[in-house]
Protein backbone atom coordinates (compact mmCIF):
# COMPACT_ATOMS: atom_id res chain seq x y z
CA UNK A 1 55.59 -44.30 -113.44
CA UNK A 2 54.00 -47.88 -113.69
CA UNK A 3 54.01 -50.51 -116.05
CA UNK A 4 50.20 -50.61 -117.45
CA UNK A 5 50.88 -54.60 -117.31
CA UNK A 6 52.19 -55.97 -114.70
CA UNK A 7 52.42 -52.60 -112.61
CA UNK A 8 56.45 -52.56 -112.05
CA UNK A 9 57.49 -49.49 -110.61
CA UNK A 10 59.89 -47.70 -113.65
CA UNK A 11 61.97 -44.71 -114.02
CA UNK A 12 61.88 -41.63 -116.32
CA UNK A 13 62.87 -42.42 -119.64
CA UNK A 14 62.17 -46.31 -120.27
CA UNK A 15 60.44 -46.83 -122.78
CA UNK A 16 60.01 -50.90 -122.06
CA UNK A 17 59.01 -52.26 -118.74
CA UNK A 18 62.14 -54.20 -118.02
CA UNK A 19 59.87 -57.52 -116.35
CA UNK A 20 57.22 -57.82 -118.89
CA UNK A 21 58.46 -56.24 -121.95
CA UNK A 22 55.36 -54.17 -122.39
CA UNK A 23 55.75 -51.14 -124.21
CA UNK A 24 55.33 -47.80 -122.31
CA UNK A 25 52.57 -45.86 -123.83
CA UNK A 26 53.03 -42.10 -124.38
CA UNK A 27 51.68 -39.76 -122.03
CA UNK A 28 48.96 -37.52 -123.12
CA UNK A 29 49.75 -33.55 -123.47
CA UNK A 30 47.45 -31.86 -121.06
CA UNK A 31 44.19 -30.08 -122.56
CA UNK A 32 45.12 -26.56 -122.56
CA UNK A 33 43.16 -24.73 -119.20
CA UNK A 34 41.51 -21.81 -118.26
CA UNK A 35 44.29 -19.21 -118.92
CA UNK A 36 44.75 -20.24 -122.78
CA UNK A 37 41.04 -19.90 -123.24
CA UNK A 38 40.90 -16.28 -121.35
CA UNK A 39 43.90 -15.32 -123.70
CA UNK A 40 42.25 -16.02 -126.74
CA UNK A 41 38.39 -14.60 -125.54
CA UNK A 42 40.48 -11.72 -124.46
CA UNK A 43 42.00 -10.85 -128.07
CA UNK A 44 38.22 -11.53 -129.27
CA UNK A 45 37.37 -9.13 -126.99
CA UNK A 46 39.59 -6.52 -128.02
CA UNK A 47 39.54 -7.05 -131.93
CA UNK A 48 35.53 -6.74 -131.35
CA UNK A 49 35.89 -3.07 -129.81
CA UNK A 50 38.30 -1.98 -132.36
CA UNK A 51 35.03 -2.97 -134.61
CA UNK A 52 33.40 -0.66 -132.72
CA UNK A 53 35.60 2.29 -133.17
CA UNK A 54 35.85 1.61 -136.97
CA UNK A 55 31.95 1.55 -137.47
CA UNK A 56 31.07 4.57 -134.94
CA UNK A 57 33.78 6.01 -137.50
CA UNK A 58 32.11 5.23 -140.80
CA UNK A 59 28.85 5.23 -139.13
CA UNK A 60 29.86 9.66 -138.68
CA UNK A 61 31.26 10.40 -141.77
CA UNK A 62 28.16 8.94 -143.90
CA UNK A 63 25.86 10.45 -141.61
CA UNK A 64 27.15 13.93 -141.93
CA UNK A 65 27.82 13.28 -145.61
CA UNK A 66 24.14 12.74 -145.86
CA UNK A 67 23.62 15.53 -143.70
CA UNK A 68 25.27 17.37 -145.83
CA UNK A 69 23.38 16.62 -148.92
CA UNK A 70 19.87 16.43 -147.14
CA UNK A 71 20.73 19.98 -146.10
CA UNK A 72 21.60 20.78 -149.68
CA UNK A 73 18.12 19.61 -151.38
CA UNK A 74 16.22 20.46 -148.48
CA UNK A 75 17.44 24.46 -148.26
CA UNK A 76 16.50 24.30 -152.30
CA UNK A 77 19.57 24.63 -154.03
CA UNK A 78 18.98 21.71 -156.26
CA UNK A 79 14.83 22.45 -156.54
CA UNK A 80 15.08 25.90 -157.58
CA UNK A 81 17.75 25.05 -160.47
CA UNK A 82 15.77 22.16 -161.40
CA UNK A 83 12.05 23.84 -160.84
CA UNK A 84 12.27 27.03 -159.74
CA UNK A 85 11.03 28.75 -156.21
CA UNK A 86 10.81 26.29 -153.19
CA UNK A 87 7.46 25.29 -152.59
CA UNK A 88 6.10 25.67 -148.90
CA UNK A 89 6.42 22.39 -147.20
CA UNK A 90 10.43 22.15 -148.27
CA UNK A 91 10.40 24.37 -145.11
CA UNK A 92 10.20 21.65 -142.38
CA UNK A 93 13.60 20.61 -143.50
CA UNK A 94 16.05 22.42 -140.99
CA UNK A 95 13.72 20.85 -138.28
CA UNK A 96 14.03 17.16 -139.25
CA UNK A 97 18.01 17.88 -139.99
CA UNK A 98 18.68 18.76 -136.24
CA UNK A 99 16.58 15.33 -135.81
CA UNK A 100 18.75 13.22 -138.01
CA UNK A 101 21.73 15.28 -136.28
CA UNK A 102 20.84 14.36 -133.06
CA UNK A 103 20.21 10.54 -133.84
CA UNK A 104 23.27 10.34 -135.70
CA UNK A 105 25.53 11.57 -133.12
CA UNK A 106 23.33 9.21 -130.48
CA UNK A 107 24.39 6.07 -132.29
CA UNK A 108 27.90 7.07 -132.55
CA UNK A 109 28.30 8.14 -129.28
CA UNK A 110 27.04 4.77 -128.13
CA UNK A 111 29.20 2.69 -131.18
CA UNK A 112 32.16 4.63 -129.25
CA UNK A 113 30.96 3.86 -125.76
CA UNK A 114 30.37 0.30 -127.03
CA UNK A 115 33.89 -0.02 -128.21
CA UNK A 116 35.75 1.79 -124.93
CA UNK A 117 33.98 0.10 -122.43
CA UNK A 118 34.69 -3.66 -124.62
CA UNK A 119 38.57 -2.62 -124.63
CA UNK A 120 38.50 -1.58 -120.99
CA UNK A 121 36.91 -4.61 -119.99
CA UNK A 122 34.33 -2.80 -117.91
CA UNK A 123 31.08 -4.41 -116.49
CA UNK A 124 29.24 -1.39 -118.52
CA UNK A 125 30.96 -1.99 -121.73
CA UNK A 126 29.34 -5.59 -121.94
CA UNK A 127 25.43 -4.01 -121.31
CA UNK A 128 26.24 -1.02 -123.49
CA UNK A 129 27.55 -3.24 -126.13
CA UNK A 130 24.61 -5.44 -126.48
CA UNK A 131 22.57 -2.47 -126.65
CA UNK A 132 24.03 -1.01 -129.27
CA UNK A 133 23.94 -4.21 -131.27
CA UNK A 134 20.29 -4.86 -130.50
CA UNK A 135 20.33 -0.75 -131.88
CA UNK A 136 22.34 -1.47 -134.71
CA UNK A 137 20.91 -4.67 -136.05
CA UNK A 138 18.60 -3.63 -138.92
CA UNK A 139 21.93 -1.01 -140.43
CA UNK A 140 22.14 -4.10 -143.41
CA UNK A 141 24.65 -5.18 -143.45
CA UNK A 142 27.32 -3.90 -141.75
CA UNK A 143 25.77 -3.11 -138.80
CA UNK A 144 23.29 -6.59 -138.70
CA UNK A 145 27.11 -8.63 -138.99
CA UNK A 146 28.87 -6.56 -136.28
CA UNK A 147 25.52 -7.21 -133.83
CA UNK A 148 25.39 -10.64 -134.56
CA UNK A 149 29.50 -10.69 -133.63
CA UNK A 150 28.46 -9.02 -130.70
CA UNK A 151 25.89 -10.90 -129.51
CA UNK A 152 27.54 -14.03 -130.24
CA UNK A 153 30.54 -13.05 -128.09
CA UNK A 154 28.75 -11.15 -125.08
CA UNK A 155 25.62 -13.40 -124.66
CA UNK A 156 25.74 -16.96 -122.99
CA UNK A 157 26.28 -18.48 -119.32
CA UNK A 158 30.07 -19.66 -120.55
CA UNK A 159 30.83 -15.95 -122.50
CA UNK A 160 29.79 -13.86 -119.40
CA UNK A 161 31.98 -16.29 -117.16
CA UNK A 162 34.88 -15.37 -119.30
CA UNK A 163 34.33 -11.61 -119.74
CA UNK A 164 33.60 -11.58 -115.57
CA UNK A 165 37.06 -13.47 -115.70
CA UNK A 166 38.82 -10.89 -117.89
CA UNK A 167 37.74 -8.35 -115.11
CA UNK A 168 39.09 -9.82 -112.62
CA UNK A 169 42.45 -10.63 -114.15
């Protein structure tokens, strides 16, 4: 080290330049690097997919809860008590169930696919992710606050830098 004065060469552990008397100023900590910032994107990463899991999770039980009732009022177990014989069109209904069905097990299976392939750190699981946000964005409000999350923490030149990063490592 060097005196910031008069530029005396000094040894560890002065704290006084011993030919001008000038105080030794205190070195700066060094600004944490590339490895604590990967460390900390990487437990984003991970608490975001265990998002994932939760709502493909929540997103399957109410869906087959209201599966489940739809198929109740629309096989006329609740009309015919209330009004008697099903009328005609209430006939349509096993049709637009297997519908709903399919949908419903579409956007879980992507939720779950969204939420593997974030926790494996996969190329895919980035591009499936932001899918499925762009999917789930208008299921208010759960599903518009986990797209936004994900969007926030997948999209940009400095995010996908990190998440190539996470690959790698």
């Amino acid at each position: 080290m060097y005196c910031s004065g008069c530029g005396f060469a000094m040894e560890a552990g002065q704290s006084v330049c011993p030919q001008c008397g000038r105080p030794m100023v205190a070195t700066v900590p060094a600004v944490p690097g590339l490895q604590f910032e990967l460390i900390s994107y990487a437990s984003k990463i991970k608490s975001l997919s265990v998002v994932w899991f939760i709502y493909a999770g929540v997103s399957a039980l109410l869906g087959f809860l209201g599966l489940a009732f739809a198929n109740a009022v629309l096989s006329g177990r609740f009309h015919y008590w209330m009004h008697g014989p099903v009328p005609p069109y209430w006939m349509m209904g096993p049709g637009l169930l297997h519908f709903a069905r399919f949908f419903i097990l579409l956007r879980v299976g992507l939720a779950v696919a969204a939420g593997w392939g974030l926790l494996e750190r996969a190329a895919w699981g980035r591009i499936v992710a932001i899918v499925a946000a762009f999917l789930c964005v208008l299921k208010f409000p759960f599903g518009t606050a986990l797209a936004i999350w994900t969007l926030v923490m997948l999209l940009g030149y400095r995010n996908t830098a990190l998440y190539d990063q996470l690959q790698e490592g």
